[in-house]
Each structure stands twice: as C-alpha cells, then as structure tokens.
C-alpha atoms as a PDB file:
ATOM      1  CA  UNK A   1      28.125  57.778   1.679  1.00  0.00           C
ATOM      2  CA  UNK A   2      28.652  60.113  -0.935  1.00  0.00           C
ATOM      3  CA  UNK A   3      32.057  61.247   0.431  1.00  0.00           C
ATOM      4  CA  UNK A   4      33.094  57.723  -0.169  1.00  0.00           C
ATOM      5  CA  UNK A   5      32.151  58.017  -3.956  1.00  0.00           C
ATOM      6  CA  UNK A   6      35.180  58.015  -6.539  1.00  0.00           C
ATOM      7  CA  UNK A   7      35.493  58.818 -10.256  1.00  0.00           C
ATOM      8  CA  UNK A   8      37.065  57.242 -13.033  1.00  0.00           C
ATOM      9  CA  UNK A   9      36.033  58.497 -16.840  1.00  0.00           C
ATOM     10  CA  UNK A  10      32.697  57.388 -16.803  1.00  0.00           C
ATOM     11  CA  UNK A  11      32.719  54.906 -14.208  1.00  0.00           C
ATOM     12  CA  UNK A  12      31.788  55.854 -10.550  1.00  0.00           C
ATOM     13  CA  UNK A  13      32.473  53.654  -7.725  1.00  0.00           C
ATOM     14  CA  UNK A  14      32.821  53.212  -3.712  1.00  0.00           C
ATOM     15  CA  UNK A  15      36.629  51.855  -2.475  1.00  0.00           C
ATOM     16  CA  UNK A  16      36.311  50.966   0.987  1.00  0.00           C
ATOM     17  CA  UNK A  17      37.840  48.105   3.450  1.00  0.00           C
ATOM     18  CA  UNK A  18      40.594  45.548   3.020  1.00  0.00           C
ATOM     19  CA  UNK A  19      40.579  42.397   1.399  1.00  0.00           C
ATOM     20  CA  UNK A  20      39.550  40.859  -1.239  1.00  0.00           C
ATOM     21  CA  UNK A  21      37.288  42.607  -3.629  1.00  0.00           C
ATOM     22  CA  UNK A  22      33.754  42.480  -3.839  1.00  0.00           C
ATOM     23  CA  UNK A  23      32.268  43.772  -7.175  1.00  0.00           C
ATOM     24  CA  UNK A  24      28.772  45.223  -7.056  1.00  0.00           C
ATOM     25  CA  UNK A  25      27.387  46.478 -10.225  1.00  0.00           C
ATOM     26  CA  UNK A  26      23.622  47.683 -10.495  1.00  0.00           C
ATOM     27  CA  UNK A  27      21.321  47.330 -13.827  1.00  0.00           C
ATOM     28  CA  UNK A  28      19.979  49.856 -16.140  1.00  0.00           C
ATOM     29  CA  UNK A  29      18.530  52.469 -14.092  1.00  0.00           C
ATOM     30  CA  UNK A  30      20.068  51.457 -10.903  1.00  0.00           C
ATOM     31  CA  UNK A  31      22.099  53.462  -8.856  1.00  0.00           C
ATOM     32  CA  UNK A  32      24.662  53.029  -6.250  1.00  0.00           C
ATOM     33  CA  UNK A  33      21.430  54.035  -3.379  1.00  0.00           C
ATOM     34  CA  UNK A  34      20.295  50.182  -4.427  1.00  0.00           C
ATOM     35  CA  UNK A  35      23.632  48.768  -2.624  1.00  0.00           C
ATOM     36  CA  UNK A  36      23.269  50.946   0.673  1.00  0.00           C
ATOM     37  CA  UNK A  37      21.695  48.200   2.532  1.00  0.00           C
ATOM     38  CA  UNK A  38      24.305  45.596   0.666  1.00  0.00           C
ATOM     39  CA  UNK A  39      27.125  48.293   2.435  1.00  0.00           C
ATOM     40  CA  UNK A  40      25.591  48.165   6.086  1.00  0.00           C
ATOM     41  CA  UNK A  41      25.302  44.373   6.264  1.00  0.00           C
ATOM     42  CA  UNK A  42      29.035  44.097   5.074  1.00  0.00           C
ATOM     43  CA  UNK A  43      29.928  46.699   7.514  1.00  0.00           C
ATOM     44  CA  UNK A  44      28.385  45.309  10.397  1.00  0.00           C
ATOM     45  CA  UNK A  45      29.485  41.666   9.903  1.00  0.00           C
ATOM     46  CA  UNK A  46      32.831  41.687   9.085  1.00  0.00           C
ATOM     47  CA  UNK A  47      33.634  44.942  10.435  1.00  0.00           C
ATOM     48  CA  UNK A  48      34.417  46.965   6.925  1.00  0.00           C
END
C-alpha cells in the first residue's frame, strides 16, 4: 500500500480509483493502517 502513499506539506494521503471522492480521515493517533480493511472492501465491491 505504501507505494500508493502521496505527500502534500504535512498532509499524507492515498489517490486511487475513479469517481467521486471518498474522504477518510483517522483520529489522533490513527494512522492510514486503520483504513486498510476500509481499502479492500471498496476494492472488492466496486472494483477500485
């Protein structure tokens, strides 16, 4: 996943897909690991 991973100042995020966006942010002391399972169900079911 990490090869997915993008910077921006201080911001890090994951661009992937078409359509419309889907904004996923985590809480203090989350990390972008937390979303991983978020990322397979998306993949599998609309085929992202």
């Amino acid at each position: 996943m990490l090869s997915r991973l993008k910077e921006e100042g201080e911001f890090h995020y994951v661009e992937e897909g078409d359509g419309p966006v889907l904004i996923l942010l985590h809480g203090l002391f989350g990390a972008l690991s937390n979303f991983e399972t978020a990322f397979s169900t998306l993949q599998s079911s609309t085929g992202w």
